[in-house]
Protein backbone atom coordinates (compact mmCIF):
# COMPACT_ATOMS: atom_id res chain seq x y z
CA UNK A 1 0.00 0.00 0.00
CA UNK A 2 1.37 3.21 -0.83
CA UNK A 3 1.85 5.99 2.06
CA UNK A 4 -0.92 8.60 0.30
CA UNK A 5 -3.68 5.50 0.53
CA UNK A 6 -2.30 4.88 3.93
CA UNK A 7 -2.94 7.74 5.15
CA UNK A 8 -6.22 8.20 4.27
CA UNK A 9 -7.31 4.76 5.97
CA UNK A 10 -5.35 5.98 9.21
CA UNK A 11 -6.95 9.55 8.89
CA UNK A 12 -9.10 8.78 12.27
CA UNK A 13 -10.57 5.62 14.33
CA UNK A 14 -13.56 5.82 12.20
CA UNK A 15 -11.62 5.46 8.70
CA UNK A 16 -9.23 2.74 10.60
CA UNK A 17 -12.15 0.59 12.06
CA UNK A 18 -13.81 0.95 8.64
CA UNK A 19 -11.12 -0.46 6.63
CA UNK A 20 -10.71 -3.26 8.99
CA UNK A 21 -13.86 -4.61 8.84
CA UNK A 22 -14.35 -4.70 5.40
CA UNK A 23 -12.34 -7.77 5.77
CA UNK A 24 -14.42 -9.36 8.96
CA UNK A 25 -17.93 -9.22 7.26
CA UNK A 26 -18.86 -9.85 3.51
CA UNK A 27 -21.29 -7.39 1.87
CA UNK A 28 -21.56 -6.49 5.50
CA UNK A 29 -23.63 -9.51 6.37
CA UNK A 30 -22.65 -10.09 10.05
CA UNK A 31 -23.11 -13.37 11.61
CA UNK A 32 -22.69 -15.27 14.62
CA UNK A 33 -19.17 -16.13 14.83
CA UNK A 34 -20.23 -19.09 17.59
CA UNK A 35 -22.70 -21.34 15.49
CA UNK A 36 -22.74 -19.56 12.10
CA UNK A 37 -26.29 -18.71 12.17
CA UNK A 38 -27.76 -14.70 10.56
CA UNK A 39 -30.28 -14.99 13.49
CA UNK A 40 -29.12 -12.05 15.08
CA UNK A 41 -30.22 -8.65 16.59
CA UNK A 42 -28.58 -5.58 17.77
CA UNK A 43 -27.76 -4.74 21.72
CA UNK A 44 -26.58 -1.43 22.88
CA UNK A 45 -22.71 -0.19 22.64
CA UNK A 46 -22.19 -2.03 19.33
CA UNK A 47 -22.71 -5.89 20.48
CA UNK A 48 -24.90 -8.26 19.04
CA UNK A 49 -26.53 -11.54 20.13
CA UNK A 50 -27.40 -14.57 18.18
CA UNK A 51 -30.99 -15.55 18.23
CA UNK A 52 -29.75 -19.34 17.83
CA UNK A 53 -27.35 -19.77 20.53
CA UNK A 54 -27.65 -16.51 22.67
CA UNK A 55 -23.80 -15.68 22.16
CA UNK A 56 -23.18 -12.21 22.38
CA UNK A 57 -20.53 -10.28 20.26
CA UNK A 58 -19.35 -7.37 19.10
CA UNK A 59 -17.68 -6.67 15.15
CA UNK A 60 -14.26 -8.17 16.23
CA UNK A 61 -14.81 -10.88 18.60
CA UNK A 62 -13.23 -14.49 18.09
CA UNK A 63 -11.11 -12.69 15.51
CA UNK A 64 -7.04 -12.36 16.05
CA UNK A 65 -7.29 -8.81 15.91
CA UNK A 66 -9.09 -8.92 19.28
CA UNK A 67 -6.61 -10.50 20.89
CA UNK A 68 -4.83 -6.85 22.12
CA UNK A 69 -5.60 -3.58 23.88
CA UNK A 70 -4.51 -1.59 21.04
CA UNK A 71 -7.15 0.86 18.32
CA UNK A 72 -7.74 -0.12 14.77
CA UNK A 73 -5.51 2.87 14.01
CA UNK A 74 -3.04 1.55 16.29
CA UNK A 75 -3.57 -2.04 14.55
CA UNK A 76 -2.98 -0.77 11.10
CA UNK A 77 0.42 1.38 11.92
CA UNK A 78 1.34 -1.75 13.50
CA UNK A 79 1.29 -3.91 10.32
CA UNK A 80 2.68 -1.21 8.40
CA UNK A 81 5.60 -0.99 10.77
CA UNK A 82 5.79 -4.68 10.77
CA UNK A 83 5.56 -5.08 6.66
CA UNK A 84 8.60 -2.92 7.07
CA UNK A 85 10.37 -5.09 9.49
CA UNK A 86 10.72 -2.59 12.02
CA UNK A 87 12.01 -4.09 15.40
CA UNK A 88 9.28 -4.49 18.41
CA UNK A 89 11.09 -2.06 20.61
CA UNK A 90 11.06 1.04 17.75
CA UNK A 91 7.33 0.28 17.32
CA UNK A 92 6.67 0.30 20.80
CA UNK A 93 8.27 3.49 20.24
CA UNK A 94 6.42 4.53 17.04
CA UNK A 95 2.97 3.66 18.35
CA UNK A 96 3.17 5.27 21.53
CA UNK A 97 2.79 1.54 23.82
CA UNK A 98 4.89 -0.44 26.26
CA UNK A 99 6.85 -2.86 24.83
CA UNK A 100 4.72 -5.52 26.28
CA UNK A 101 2.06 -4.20 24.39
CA UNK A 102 3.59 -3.80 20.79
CA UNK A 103 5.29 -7.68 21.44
CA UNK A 104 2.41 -8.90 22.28
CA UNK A 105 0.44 -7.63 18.92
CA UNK A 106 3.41 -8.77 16.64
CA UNK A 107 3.23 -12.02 18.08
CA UNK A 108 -1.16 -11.75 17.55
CA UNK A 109 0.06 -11.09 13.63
CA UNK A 110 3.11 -14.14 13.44
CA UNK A 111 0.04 -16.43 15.05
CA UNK A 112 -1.98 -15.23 12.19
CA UNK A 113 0.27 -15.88 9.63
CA UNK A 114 1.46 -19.17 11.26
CA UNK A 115 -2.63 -20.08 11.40
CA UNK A 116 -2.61 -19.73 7.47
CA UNK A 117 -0.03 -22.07 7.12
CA UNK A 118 -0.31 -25.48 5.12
CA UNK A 119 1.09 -26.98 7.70
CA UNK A 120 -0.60 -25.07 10.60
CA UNK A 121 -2.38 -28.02 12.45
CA UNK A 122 0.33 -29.96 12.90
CA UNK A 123 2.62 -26.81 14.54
CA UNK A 124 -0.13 -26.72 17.11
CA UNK A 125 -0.72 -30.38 17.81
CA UNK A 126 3.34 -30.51 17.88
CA UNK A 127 4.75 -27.76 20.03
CA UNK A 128 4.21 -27.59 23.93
CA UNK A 129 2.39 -23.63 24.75
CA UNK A 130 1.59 -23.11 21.00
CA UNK A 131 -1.82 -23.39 20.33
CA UNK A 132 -5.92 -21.90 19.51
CA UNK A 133 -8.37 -22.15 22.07
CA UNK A 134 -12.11 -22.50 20.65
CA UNK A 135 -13.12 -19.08 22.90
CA UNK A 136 -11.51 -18.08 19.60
CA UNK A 137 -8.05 -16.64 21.70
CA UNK A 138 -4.83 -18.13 21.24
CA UNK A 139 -1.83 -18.73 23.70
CA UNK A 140 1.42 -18.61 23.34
CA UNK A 141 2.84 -19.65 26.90
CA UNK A 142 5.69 -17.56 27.32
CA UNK A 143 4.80 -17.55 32.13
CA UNK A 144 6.31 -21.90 31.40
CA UNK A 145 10.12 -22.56 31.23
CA UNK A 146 11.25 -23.11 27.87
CA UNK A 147 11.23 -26.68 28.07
CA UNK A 148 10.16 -29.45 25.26
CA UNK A 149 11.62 -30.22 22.32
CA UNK A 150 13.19 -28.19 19.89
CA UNK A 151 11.55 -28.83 16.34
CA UNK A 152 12.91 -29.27 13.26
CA UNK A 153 11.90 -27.93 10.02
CA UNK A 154 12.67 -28.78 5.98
CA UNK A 155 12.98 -26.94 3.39
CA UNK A 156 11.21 -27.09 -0.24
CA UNK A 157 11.22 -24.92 -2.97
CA UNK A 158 9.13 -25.30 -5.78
CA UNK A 159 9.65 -22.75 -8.13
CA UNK A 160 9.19 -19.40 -7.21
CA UNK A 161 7.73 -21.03 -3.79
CA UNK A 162 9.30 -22.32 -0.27
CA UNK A 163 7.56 -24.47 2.21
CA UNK A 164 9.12 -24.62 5.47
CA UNK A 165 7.45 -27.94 6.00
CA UNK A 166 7.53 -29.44 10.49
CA UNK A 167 9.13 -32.75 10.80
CA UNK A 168 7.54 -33.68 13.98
CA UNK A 169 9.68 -37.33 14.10
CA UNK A 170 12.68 -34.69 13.93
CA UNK A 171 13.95 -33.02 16.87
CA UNK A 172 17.73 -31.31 17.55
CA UNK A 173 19.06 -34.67 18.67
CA UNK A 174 18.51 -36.03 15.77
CA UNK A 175 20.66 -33.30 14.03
CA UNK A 176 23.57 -34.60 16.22
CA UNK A 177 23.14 -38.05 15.72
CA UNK A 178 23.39 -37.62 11.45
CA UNK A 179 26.31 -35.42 12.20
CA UNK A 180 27.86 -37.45 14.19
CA UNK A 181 27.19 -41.03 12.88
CA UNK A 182 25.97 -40.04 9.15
CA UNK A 183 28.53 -37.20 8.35
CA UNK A 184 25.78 -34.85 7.68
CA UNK A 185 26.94 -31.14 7.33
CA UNK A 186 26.14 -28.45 9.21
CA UNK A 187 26.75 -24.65 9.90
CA UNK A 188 25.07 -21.90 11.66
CA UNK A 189 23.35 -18.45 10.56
CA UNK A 190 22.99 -16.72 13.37
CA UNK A 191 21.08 -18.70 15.97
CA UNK A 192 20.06 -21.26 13.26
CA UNK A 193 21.53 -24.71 12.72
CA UNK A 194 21.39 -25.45 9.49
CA UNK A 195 22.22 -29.06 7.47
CA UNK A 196 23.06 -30.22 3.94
CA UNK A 197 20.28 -31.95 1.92
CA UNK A 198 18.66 -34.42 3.72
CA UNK A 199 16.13 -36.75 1.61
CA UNK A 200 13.59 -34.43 -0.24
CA UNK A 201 14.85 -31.15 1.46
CA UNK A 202 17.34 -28.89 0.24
CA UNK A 203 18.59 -28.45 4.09
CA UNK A 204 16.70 -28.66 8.03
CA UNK A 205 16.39 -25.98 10.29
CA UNK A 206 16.31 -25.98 13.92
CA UNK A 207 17.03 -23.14 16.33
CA UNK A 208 20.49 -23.45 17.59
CA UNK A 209 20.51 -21.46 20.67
CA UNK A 210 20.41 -24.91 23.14
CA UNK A 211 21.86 -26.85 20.28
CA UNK A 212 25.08 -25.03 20.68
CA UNK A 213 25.14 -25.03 24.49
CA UNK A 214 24.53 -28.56 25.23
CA UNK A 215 26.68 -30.22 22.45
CA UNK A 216 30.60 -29.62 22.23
CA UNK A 217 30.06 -29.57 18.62
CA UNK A 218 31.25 -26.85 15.72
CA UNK A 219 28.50 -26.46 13.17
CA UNK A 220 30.91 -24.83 10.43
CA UNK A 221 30.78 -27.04 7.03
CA UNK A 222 31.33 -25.74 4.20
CA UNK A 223 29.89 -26.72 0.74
CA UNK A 224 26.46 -27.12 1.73
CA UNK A 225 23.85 -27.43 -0.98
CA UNK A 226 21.69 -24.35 0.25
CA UNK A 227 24.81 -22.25 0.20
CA UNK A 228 24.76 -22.19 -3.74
CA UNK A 229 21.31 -21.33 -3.89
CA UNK A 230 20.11 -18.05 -5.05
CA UNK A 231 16.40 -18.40 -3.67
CA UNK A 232 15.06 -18.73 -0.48
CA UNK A 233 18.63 -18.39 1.23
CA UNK A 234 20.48 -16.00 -0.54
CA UNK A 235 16.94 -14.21 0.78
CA UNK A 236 16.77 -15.36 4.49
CA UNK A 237 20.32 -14.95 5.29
CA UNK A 238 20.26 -11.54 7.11
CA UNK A 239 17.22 -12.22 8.63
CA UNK A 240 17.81 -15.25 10.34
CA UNK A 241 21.50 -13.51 11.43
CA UNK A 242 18.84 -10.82 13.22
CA UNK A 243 17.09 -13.81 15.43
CA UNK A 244 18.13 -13.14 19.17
CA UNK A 245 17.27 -15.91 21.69
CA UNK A 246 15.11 -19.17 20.36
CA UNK A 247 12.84 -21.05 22.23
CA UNK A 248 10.74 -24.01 20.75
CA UNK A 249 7.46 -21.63 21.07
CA UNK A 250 9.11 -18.70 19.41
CA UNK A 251 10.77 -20.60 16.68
CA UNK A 252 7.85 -21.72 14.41
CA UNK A 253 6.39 -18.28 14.55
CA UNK A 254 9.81 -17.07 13.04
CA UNK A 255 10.01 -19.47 10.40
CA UNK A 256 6.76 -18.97 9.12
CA UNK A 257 6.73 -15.02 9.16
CA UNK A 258 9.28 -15.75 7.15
CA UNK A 259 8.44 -18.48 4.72
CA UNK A 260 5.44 -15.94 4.28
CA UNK A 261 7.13 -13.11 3.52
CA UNK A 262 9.18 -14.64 0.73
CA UNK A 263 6.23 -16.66 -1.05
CA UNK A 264 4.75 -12.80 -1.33
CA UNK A 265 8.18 -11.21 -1.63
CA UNK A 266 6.68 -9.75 -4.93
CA UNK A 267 2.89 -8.47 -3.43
CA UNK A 268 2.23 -5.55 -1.43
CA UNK A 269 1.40 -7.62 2.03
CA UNK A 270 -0.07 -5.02 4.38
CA UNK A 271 -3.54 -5.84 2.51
CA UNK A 272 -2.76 -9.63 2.88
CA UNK A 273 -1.91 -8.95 6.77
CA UNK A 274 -4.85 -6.97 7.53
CA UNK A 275 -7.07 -10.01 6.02
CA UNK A 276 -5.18 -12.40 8.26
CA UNK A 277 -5.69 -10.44 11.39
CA UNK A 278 -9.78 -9.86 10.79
CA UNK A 279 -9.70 -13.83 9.96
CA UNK A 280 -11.72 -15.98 12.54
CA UNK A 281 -9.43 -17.86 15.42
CA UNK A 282 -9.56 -21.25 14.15
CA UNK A 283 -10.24 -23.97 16.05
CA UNK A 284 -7.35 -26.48 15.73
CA UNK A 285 -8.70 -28.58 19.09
CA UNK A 286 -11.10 -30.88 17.19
């Protein structure tokens, strides 16, 4: 989105809230986000109830945009400022919030993004205080000690496409063990392990920051497959060198910001990110 149009949808609260929920409701046609059902009628201060199962709601309940205490002008700066890769602590800055506040709305986007995901069921089943309530909120346990197993992911590209595809049988043991007994390479990026091809991926991932601390081992190969390519790596490498302190929680929201921002590396994303955050919670429990 260019800055002129930006501005215009960030003129005032109205203009913000306006643009937003042209992506919540089709034609305008609310319904309830509960059971689904048009069988609803209008309460005072903007909430609605459903005449089916007596839920009551307002425009942006259930939604991922409602998990914050932030405006819809706030909201919108905030995916500008992420589009742009500016770091939490200068939008904290920016937007006028603690930095409690601005972390926890970029992490509200990354679960968005990670929620569109092929793959996105699996992450949650997978990884210990990752997951989507059906109240429609999400939680990311950050309160637990960063415990559980580190995961693992492989890379595909296909054409002008990467997948970033979890290998839940995979874990950073397993990394060891190839190197160690299978002479698989391996360097770092960063706080990223990295490896050589390994069956139908061009490399595996997996967040070195315990890696590196509990094995006496030197993850500096050289002439690794990935190296030579001129895609998705030549593309990630100074982001993943930006990644400060991985924990397995964190580490699939990284990766998949990631794999999304270079499938769309060519398409203006803050539309696609608005979209994401007005999407329904999904409800990966069933």
């Amino acid at each position: 989105m260019d800055l002129q149009s930006f501005e215009k949808i960030v003129k005032n609260e109205n203009t913000a809230k306006k643009f937003l929920l042209h992506f919540c409701w089709k034609n305008h046609q609310r319904f309830c986000p509960k059971c689904r059902s048009r069988r609803i009628y209008t309460l005072q201060g903007g909430r609605r109830r459903c005449g089916r199962c007596a839920y009551t709601f307002h425009d942006f309940s259930q939604r991922f945009i409602n998990n914050g205490n932030i405006t819809c002008q706030q909201w919108l700066r905030l995916i500008k400022l992420f589009e742009l890769e500016v770091p939490t602590g200068r939008m904290a800055e920016q937007l006028s919030v603690s930095y409690n506040t601005a972390y926890k709305s970029v992490t509200t986007l990354r679960m968005a993004i990670l929620a569109h995901s092929l793959d996105a069921s699996l992450i949650i089943r997978s990884i210990e205080g990752l997951g989507f309530g059906k109240s429609g909120k999400f939680h990311l346990d950050v309160s637990s000690k960063v415990g559980g197993r580190m995961p693992v992911f492989g890379i595909v590209e296909r054409g002008p496409h990467v997948f970033a595809d979890l290998i839940p049988e995979l874990d950073e043991d397993n990394i060891v063990h190839f190197k160690m007994n299978f002479h698989l390479k391996t360097a770092s990026l960063g706080k990223i392990i990295y490896t050589d091809q390994f069956k139908q991926y061009s490399a595996l991932l997996v967040g070195g920051s315990r890696l590196s601390a509990t094995y006496n081992i030197k993850h500096a190969d050289k002439g690794l497959f990935i190296d030579s390519s001129k895609g998705f790596w030549s593309y990630s490498k100074e982001w993943f060198r930006r990644l400060k302190g991985i924990s397995p929680r964190n580490f699939p929201l990284y990766i998949k910001e990631l794999e999304f921002r270079y499938n769309h590396r060519t398409q203006d994303i803050f539309p696609i990110l608005a979209k994401y955050l007005c999407d329904l919670v999904p409800d990966f429990e069933d």
